[in-house]
Protein backbone atom coordinates (compact mmCIF):
# COMPACT_ATOMS: atom_id res chain seq x y z
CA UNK A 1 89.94 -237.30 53.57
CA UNK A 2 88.58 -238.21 50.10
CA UNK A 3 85.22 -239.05 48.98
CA UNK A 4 83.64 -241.13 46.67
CA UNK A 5 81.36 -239.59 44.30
CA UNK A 6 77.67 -240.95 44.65
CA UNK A 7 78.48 -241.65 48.44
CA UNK A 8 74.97 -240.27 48.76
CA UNK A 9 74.03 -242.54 46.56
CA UNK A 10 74.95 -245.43 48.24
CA UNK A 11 73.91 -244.50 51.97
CA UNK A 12 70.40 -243.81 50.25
CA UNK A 13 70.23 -247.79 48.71
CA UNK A 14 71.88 -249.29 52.19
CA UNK A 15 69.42 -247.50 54.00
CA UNK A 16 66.11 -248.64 51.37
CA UNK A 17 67.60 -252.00 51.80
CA UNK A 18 66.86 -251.94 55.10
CA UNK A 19 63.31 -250.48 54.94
CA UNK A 20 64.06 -246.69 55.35
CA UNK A 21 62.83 -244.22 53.35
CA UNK A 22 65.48 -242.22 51.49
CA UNK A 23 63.11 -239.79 49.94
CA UNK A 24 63.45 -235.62 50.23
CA UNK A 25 61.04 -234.19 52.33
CA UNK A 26 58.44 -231.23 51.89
CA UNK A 27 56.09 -228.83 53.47
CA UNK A 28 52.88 -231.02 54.61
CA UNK A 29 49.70 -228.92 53.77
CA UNK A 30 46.88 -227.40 56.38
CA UNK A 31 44.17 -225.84 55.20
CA UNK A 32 46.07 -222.58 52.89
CA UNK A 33 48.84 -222.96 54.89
CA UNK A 34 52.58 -224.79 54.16
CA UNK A 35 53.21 -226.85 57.57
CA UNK A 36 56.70 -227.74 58.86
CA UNK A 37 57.34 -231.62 59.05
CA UNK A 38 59.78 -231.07 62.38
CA UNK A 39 58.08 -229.01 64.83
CA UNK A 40 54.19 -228.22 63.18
CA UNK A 41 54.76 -224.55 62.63
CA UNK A 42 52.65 -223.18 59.89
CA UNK A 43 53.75 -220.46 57.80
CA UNK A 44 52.62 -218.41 54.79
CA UNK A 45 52.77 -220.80 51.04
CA UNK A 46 55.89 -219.72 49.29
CA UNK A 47 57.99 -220.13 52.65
CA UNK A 48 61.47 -221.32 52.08
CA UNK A 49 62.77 -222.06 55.63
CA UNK A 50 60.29 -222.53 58.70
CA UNK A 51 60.24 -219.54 61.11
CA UNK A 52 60.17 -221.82 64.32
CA UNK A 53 62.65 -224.45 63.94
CA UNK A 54 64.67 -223.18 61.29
CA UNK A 55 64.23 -226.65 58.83
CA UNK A 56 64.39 -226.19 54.84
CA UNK A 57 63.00 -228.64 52.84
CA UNK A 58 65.35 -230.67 50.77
């Protein structure tokens, strides 16, 4: 199956269209710690993937 290029792209506008928010997602912050946006787990600043969950931020 082929795909477009910039499908992203497009799923990101149909979906802002529509009043979603299409924007990558971080750490949150508490306190002197980096927070995961799933499941709350806090972890040490300079974390790249969250210890509890497993999520990356994009």
């Amino acid at each position: 199956m082929a795909s477009a290029s910039g499908t992203d792209d497009m799923f990101d506008e149909f979906l802002s269209q529509r009043g979603h928010e299409t924007e990558s997602v971080g750490w949150d912050e508490n306190y002197n710690k980096l927070q995961c946006p799933e499941c709350g787990g806090l972890h040490e600043t300079g974390s790249t993937e969250c210890g509890v969950c497993g999520w990356t931020p994009v």
